[in-house]
C-alpha atoms as a PDB file:
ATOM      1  CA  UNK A   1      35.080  40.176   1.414  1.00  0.00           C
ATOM      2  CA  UNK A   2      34.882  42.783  -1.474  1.00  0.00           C
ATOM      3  CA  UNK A   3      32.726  42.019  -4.517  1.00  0.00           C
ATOM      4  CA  UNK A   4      34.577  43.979  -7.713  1.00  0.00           C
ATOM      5  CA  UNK A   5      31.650  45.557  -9.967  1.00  0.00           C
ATOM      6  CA  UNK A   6      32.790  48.189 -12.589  1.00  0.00           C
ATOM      7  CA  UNK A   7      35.728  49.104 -10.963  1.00  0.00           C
ATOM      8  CA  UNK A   8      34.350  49.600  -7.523  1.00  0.00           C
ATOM      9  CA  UNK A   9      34.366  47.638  -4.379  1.00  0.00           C
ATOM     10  CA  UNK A  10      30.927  46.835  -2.626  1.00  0.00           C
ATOM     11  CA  UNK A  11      31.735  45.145   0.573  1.00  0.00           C
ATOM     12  CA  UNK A  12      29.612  42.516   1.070  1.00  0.00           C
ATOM     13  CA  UNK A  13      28.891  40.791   4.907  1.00  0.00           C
ATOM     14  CA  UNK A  14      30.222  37.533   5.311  1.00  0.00           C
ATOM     15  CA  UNK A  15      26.992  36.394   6.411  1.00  0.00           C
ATOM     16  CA  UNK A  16      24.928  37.224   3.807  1.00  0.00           C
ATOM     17  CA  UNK A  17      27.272  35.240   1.488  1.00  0.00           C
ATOM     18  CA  UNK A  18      26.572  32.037   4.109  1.00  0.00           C
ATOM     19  CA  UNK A  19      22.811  33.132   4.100  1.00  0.00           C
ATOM     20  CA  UNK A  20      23.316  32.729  -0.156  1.00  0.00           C
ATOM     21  CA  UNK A  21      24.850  29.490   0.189  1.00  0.00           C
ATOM     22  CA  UNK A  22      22.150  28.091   3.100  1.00  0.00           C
ATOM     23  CA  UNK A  23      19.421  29.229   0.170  1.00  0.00           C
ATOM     24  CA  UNK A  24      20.586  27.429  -2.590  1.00  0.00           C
ATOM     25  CA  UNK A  25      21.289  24.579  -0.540  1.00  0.00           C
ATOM     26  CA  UNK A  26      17.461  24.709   0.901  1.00  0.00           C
ATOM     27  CA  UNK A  27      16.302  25.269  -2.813  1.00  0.00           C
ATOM     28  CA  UNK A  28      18.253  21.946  -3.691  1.00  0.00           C
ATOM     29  CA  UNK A  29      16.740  20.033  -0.322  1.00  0.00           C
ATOM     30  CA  UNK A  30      13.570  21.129  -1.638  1.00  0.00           C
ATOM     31  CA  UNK A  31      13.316  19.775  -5.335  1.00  0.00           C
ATOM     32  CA  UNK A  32      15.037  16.333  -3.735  1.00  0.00           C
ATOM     33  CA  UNK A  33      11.937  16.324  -1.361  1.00  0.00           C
ATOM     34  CA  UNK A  34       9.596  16.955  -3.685  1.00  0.00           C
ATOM     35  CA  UNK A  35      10.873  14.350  -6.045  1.00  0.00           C
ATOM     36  CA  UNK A  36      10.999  11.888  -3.254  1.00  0.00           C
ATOM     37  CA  UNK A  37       7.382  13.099  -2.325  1.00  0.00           C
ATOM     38  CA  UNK A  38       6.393  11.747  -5.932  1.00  0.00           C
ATOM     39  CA  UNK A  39       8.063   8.913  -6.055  1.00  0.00           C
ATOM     40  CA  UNK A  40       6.417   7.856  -2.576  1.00  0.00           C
ATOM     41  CA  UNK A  41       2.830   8.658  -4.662  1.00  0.00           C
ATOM     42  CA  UNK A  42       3.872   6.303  -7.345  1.00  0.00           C
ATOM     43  CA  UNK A  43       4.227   3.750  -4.902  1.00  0.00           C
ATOM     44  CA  UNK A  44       0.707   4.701  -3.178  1.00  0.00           C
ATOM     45  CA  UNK A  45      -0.575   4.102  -6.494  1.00  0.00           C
ATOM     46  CA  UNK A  46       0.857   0.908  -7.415  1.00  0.00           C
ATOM     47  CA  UNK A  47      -0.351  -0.747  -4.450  1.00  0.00           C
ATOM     48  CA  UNK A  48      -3.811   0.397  -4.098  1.00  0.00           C
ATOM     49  CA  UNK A  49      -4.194  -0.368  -7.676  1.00  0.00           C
ATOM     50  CA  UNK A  50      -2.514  -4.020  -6.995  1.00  0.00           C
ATOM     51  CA  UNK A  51      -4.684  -4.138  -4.197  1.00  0.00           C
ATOM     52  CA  UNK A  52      -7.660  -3.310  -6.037  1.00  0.00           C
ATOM     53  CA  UNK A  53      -7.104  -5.808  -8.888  1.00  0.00           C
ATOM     54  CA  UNK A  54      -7.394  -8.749  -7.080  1.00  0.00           C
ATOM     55  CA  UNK A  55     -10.240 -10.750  -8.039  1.00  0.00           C
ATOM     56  CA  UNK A  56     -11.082 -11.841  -4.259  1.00  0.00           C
ATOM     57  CA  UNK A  57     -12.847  -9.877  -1.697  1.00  0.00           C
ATOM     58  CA  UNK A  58     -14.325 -10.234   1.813  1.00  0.00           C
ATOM     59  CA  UNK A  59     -17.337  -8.659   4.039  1.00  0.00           C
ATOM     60  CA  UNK A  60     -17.523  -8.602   7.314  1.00  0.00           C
ATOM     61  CA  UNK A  61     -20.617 -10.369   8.971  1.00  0.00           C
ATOM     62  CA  UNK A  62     -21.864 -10.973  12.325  1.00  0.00           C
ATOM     63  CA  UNK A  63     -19.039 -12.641  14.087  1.00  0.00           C
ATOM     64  CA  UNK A  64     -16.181 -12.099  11.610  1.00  0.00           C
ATOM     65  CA  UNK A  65     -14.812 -11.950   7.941  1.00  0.00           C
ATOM     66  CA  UNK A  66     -17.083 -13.592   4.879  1.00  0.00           C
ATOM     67  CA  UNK A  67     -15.526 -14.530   1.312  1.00  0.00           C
ATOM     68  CA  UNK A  68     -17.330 -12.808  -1.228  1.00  0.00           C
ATOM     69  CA  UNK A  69     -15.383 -13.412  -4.249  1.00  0.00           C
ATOM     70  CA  UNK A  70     -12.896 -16.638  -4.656  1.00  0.00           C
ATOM     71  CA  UNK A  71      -9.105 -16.187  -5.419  1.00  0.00           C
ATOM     72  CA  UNK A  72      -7.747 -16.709  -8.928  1.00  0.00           C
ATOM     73  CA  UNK A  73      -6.715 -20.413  -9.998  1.00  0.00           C
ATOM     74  CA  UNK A  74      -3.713 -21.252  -8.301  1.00  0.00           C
ATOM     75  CA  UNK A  75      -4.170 -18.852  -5.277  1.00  0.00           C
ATOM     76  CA  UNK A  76      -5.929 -18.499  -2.435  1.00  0.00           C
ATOM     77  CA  UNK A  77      -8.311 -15.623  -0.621  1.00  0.00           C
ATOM     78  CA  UNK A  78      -7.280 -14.832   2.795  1.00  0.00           C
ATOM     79  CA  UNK A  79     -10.181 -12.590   4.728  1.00  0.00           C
ATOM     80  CA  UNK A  80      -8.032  -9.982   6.803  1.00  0.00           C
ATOM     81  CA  UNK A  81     -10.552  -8.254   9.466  1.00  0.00           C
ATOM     82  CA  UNK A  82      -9.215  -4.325   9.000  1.00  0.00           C
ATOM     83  CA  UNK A  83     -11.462  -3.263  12.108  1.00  0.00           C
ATOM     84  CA  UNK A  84     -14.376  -0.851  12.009  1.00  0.00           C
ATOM     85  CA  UNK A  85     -16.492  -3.743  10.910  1.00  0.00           C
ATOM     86  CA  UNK A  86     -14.106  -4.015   7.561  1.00  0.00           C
ATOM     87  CA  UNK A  87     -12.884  -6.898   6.146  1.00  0.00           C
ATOM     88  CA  UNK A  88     -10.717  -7.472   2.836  1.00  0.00           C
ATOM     89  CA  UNK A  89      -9.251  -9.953   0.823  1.00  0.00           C
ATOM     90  CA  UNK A  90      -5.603 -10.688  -0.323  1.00  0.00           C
ATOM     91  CA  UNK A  91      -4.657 -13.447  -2.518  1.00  0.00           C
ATOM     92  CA  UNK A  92      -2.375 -15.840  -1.019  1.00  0.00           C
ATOM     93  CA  UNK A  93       0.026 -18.544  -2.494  1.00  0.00           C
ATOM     94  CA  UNK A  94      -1.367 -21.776  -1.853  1.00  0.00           C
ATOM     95  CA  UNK A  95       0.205 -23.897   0.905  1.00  0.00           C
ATOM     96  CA  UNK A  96      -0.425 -27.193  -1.202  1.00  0.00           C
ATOM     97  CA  UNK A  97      -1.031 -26.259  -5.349  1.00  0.00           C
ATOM     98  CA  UNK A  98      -2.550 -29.744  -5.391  1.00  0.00           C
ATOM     99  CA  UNK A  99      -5.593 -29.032  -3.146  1.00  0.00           C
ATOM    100  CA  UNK A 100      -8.710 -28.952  -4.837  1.00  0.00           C
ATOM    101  CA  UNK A 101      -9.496 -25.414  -3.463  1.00  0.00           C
ATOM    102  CA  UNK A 102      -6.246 -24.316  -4.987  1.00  0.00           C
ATOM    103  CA  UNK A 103      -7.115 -25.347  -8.580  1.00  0.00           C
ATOM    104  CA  UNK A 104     -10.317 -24.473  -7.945  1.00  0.00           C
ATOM    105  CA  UNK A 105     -11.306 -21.666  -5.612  1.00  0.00           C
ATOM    106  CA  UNK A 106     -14.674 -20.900  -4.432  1.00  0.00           C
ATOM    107  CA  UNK A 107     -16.193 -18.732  -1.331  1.00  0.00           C
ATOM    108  CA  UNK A 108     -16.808 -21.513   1.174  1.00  0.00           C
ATOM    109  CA  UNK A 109     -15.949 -21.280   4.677  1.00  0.00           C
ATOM    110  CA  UNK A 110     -13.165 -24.668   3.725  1.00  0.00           C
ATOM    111  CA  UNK A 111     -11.258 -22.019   1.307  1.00  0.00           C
ATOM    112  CA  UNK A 112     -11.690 -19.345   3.789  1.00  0.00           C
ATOM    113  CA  UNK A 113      -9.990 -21.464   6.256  1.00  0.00           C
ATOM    114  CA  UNK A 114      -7.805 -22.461   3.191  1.00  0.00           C
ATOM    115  CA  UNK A 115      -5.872 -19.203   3.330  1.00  0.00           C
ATOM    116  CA  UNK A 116      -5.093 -19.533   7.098  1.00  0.00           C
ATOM    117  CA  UNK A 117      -7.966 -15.859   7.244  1.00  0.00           C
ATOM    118  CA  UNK A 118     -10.352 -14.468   9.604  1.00  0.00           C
ATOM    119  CA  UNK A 119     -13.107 -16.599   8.860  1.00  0.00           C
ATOM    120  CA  UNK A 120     -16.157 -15.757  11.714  1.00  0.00           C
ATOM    121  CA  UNK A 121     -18.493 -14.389   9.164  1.00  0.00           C
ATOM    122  CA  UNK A 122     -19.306 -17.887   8.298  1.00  0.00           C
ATOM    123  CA  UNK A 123     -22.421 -19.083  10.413  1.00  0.00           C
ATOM    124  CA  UNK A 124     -23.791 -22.391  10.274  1.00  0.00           C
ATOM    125  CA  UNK A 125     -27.314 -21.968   9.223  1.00  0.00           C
ATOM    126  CA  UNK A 126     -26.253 -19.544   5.996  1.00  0.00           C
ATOM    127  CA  UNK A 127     -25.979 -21.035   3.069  1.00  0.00           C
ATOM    128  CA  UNK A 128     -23.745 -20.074   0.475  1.00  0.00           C
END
């Protein structure tokens, strides 16, 4: 296929004029990966930060998962064991918004147990 410049034909491979095409069709593959690589971030972000803004927080201790820090009113702290001698804490919904360890959360083995968590850190000569 000819390419007219100035009066003068250039021939022109069909293949490069595929290879052309391929390129810009990489280049556009490219900028849509690299916004959906952002956009993935953004969502990295939001959830460590939303998992770093709850107010409740576990250790791990001989035997299991220990609450640190009680839930928020109205929710409850479940210990998750992460391995590697790591434990965290999520706030739950409360099965029953009645309970007394709903409306008022503390770090006792009951609202560990409360949350339906990994509660082994608790042993029965440790006060809390």
């Amino acid at each position: 296929m000819p390419i007219m410049f100035k009066s003068r034909a250039f021939p022109v491979p069909v293949a490069a004029i595929y290879w052309i095409d391929d390129q810009r069709s990489n280049a556009d593959k490219l900028t849509k990966m690299e916004k959906m690589m952002k956009v993935l971030l953004l969502v990295v972000v939001v959830a460590v930060v939303l998992e770093t803004a709850s107010t409740c927080d576990c250790d791990y201790r001989k035997g299991g998962c220990h609450m640190v820090s009680p839930a928020s009113t109205g929710m409850a702290c479940k210990c998750v064991y992460r391995g590697a001698w790591i434990c965290r804490g999520r706030q739950v919904s409360c099965r029953d918004h009645n309970h007394l360890l709903c409306q008022n959360p503390d770090n006792s083995k009951e609202a560990c147990e409360f949350a339906n968590g990994d509660c082994g850190g608790y042993s029965p000569h440790i006060s809390d």
